[in-house]
C-alpha atoms as a PDB file:
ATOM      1  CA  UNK A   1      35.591 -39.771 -33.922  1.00  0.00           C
ATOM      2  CA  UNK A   2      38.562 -38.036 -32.318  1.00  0.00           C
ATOM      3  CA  UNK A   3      40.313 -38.423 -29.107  1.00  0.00           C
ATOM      4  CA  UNK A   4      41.922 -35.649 -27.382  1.00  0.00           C
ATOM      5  CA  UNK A   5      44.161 -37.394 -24.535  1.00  0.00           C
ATOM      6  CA  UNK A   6      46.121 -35.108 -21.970  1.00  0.00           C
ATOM      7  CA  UNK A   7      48.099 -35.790 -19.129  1.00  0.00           C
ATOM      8  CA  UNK A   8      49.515 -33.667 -16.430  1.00  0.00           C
ATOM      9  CA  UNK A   9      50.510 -33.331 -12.919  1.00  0.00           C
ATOM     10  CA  UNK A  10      48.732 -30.941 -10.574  1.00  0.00           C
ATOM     11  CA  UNK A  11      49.248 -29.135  -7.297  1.00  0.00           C
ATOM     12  CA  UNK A  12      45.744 -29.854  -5.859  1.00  0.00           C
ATOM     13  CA  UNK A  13      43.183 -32.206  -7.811  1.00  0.00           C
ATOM     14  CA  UNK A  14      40.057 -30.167  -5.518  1.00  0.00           C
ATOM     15  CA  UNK A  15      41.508 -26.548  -7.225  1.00  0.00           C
ATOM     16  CA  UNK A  16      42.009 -28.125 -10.424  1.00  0.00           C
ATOM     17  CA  UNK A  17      38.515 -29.698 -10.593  1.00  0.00           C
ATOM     18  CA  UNK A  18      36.872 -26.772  -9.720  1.00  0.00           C
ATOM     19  CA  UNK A  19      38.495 -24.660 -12.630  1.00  0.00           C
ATOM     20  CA  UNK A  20      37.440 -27.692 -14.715  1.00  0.00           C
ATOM     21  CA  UNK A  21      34.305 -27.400 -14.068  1.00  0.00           C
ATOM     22  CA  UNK A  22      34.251 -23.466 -14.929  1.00  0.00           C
ATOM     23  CA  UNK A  23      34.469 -24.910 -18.366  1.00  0.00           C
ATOM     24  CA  UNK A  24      36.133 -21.532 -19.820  1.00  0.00           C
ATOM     25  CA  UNK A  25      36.307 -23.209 -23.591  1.00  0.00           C
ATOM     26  CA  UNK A  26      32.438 -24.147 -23.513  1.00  0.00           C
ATOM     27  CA  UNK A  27      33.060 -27.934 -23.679  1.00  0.00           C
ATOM     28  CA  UNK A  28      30.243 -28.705 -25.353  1.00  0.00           C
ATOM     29  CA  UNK A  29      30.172 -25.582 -27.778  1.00  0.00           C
ATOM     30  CA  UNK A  30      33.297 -26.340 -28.903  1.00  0.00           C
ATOM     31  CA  UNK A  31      32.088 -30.138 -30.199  1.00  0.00           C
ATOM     32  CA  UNK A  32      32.924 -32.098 -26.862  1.00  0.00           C
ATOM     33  CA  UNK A  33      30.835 -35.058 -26.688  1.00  0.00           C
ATOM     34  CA  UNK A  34      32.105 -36.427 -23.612  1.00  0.00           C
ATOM     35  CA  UNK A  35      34.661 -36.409 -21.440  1.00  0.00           C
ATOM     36  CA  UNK A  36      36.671 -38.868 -19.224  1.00  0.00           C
ATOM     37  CA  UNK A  37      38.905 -38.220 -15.969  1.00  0.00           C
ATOM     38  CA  UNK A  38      41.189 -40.041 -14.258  1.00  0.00           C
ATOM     39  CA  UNK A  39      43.991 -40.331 -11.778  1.00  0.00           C
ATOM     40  CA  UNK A  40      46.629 -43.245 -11.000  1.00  0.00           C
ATOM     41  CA  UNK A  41      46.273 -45.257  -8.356  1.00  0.00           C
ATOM     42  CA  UNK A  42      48.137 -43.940  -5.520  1.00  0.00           C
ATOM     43  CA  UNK A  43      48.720 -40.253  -7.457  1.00  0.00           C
ATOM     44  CA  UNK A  44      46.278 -38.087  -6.536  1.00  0.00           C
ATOM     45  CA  UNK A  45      47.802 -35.231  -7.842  1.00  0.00           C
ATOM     46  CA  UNK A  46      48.312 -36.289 -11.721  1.00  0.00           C
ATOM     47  CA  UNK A  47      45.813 -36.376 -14.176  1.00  0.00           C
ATOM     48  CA  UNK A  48      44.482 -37.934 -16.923  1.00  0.00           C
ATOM     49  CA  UNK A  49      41.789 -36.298 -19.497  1.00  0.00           C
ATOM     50  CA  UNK A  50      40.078 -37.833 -22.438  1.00  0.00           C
ATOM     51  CA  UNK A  51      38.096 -35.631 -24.705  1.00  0.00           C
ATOM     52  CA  UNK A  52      35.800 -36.718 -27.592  1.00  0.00           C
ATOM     53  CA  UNK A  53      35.244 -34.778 -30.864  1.00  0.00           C
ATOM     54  CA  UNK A  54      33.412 -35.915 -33.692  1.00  0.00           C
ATOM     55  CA  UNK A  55      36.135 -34.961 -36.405  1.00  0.00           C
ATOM     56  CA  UNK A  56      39.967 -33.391 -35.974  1.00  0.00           C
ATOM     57  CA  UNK A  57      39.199 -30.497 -36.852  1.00  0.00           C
ATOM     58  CA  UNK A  58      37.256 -29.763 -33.932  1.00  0.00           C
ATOM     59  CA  UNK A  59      39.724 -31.337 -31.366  1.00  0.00           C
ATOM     60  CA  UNK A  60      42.761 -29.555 -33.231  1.00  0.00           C
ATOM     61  CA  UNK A  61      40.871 -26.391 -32.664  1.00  0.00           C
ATOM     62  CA  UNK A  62      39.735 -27.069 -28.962  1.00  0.00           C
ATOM     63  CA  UNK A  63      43.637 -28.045 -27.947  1.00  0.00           C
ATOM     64  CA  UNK A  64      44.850 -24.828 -29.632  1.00  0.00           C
ATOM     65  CA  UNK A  65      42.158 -22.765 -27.078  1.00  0.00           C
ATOM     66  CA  UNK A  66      43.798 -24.444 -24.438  1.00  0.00           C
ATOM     67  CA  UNK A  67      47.258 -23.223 -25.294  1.00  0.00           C
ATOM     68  CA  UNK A  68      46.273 -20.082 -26.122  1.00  0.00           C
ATOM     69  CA  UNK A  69      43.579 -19.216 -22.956  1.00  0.00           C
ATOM     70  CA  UNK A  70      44.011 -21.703 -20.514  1.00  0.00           C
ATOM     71  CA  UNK A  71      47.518 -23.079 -19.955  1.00  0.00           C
ATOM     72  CA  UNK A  72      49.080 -19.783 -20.384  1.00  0.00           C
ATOM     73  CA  UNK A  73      46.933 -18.280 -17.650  1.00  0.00           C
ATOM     74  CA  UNK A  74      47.356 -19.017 -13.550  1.00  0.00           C
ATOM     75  CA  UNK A  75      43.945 -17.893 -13.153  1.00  0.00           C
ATOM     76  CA  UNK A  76      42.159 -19.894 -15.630  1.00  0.00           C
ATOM     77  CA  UNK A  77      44.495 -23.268 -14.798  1.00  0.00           C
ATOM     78  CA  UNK A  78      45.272 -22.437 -11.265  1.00  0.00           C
ATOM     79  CA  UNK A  79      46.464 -25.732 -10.366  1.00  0.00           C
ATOM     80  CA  UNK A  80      48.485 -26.649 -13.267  1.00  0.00           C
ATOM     81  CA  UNK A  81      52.317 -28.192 -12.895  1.00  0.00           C
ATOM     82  CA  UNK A  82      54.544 -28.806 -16.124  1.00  0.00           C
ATOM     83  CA  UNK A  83      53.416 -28.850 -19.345  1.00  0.00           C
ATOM     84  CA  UNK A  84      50.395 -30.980 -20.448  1.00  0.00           C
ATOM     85  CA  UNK A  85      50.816 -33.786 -22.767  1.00  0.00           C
ATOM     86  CA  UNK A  86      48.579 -34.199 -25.593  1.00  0.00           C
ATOM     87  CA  UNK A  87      47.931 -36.418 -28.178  1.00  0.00           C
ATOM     88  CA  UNK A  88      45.078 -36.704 -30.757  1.00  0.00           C
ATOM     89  CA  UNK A  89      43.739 -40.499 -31.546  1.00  0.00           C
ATOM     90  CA  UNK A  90      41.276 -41.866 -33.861  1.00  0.00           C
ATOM     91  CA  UNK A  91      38.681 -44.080 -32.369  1.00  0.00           C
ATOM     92  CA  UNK A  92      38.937 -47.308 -33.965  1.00  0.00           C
ATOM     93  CA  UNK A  93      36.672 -49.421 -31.580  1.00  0.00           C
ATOM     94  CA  UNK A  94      34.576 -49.224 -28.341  1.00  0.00           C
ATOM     95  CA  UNK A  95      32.875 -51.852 -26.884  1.00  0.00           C
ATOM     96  CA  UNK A  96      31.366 -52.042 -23.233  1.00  0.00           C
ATOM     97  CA  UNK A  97      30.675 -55.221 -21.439  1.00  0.00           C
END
């Protein structure tokens, strides 16, 4: 499994979340088999994103959409400061307790 893991700051997590949720790449069309989000304590207005894929491919493919139709648009990342930072990771282990 593959890990897509992006960070970056935003001007309002509410206006961010909501074009989130518009899911304009079809998360789950595109292979997403779950996602994570979260925010430091005390930084409401940075965020953290994990994506899982089930192979690179799919993940390599998913974070090129995003260059290509979603960061490069106001409209469809309307909340959206700096550039995101992205990294792809292997899943070695999980384990819940």
């Amino acid at each position: 499994m593959t890990i897509l893991r992006i960070e970056h700051p935003v001007s309002d997590f509410g206006t961010w979340k909501r074009a989130f949720d518009r899911d304009p790449l079809d998360r789950k069309g595109s292979g997403v088999r779950w996602h994570r989000i979260a925010r430091p304590v005390g930084d409401p207005d940075y965020v953290s994103l994990e994506l899982e894929f089930g192979d690179p491919e799919e993940a390599e493919a998913f974070l090129a959409a995003l260059h290509e139709r979603v960061w490069g648009s106001r409209e469809a990342s309307p909340a959206l400061e700096g550039t995101p930072q992205t990294q792809l990771y292997e899943l070695v282990e999980s384990e819940e307790f």
